[in-house]
N, C-alpha and C. Protein backbone atom coordinates (compact mmCIF):
# COMPACT_ATOMS: atom_id res chain seq x y z
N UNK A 1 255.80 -116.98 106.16
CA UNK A 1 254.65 -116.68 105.32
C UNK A 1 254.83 -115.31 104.69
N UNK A 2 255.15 -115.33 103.52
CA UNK A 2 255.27 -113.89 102.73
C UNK A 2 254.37 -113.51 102.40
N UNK A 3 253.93 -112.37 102.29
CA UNK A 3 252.78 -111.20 101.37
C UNK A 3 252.90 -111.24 100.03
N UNK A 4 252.16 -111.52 99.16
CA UNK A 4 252.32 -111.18 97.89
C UNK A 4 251.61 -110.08 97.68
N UNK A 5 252.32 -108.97 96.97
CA UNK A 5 251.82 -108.07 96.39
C UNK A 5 250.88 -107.68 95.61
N UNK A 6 250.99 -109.00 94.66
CA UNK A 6 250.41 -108.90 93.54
C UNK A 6 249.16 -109.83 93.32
N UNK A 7 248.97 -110.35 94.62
CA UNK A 7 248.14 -111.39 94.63
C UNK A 7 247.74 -112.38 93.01
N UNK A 8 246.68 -112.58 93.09
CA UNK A 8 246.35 -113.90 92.05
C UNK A 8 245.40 -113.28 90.96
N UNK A 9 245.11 -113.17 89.83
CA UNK A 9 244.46 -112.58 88.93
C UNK A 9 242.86 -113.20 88.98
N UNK A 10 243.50 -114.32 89.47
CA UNK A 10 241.81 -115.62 89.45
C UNK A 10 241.38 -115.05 90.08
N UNK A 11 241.62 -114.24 91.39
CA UNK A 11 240.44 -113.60 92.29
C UNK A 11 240.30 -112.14 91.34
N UNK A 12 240.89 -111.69 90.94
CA UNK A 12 240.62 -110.31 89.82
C UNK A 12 239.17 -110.97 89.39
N UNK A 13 239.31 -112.14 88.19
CA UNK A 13 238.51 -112.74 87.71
C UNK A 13 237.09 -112.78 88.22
N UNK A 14 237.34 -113.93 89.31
CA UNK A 14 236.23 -114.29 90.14
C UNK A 14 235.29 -113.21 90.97
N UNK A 15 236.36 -111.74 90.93
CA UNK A 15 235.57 -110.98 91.51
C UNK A 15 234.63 -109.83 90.67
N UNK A 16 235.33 -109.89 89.97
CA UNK A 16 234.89 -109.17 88.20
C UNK A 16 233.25 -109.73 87.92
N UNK A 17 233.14 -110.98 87.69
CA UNK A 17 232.14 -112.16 87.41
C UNK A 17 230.82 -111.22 88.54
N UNK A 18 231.68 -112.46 89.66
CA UNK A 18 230.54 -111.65 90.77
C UNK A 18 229.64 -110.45 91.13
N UNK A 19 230.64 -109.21 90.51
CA UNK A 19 230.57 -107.67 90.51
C UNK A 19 229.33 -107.84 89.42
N UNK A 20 229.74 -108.29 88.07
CA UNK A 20 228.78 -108.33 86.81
C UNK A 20 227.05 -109.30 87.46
N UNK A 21 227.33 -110.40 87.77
CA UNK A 21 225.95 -110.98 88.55
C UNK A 21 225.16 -110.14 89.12
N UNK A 22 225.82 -109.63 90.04
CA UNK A 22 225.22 -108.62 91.25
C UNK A 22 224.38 -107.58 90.41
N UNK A 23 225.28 -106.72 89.24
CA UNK A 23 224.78 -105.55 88.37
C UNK A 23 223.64 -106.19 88.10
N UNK A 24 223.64 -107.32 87.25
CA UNK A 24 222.56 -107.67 86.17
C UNK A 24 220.83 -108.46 87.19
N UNK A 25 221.55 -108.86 88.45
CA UNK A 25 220.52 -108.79 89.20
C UNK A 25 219.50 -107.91 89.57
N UNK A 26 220.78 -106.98 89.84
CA UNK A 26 219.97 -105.67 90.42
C UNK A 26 219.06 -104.95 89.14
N UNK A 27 219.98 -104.46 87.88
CA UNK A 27 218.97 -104.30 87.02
C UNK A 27 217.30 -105.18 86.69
N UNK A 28 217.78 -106.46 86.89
CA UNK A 28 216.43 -106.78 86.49
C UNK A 28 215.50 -107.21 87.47
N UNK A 29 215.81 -106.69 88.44
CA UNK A 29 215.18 -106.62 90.00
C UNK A 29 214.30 -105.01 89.91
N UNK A 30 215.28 -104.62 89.22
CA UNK A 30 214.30 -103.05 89.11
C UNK A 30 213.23 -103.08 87.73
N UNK A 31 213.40 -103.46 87.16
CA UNK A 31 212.71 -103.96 85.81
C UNK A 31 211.33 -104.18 86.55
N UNK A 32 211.64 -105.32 87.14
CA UNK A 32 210.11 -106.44 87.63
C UNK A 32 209.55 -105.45 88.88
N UNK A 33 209.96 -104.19 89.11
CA UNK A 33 209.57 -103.59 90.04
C UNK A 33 208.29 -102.41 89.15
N UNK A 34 208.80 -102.06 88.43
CA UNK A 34 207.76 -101.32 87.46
C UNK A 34 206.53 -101.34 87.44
N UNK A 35 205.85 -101.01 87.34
CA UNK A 35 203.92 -100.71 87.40
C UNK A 35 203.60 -101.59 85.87
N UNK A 36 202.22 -102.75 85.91
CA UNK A 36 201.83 -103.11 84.89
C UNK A 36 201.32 -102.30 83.92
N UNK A 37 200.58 -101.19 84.63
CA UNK A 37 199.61 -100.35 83.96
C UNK A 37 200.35 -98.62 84.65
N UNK A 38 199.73 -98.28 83.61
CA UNK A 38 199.74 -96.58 84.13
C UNK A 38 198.44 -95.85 83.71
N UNK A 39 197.95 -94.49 84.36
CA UNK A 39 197.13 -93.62 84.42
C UNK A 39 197.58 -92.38 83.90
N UNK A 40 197.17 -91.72 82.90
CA UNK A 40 197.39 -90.40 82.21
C UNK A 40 196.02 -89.71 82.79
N UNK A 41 196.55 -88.62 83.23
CA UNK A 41 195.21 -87.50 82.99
C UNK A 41 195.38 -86.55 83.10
N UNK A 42 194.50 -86.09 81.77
CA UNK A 42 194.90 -85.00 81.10
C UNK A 42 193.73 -83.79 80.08
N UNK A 43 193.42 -83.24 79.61
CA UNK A 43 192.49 -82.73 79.12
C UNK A 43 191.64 -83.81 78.59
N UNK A 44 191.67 -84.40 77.68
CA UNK A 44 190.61 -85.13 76.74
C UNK A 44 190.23 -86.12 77.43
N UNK A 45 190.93 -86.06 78.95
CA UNK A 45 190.11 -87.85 80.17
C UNK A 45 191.51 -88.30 80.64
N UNK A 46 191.30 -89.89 80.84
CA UNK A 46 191.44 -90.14 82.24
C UNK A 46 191.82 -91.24 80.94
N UNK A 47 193.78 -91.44 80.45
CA UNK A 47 193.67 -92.51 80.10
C UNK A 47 194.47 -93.74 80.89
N UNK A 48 194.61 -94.93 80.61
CA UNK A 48 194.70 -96.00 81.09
C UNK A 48 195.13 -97.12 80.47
N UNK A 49 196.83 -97.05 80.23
CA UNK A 49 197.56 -98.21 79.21
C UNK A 49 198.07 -99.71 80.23
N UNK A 50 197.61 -100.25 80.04
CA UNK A 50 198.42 -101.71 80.06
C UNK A 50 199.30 -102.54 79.82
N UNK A 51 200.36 -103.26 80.11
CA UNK A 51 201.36 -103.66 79.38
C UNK A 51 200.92 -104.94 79.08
């Protein structure tokens, strides 16, 4: 049973892919984590935006 050095590019590939899933999960895992609304306050009151 020999070692290849250079192993197989398909796992380069396949692991590349995976790496990119994971990113774009995580980004939009943090997205949906965000506040609907926010609170300003500040001299002129107490404001209050909604998305």
């Amino acid at each position: 049973m020999a070692n290849k050095s250079g192993g197989n590019p398909l796992y380069f590939i396949i692991g590349a892919v995976v790496v990119a899933v994971l990113a774009v999960g995580f980004f939009m895992v943090q997205e949906s984590n965000e506040p609907d609304f926010s609170i300003d306050v500040n001299e002129s009151g107490i404001d209050v935006e909604t998305n």
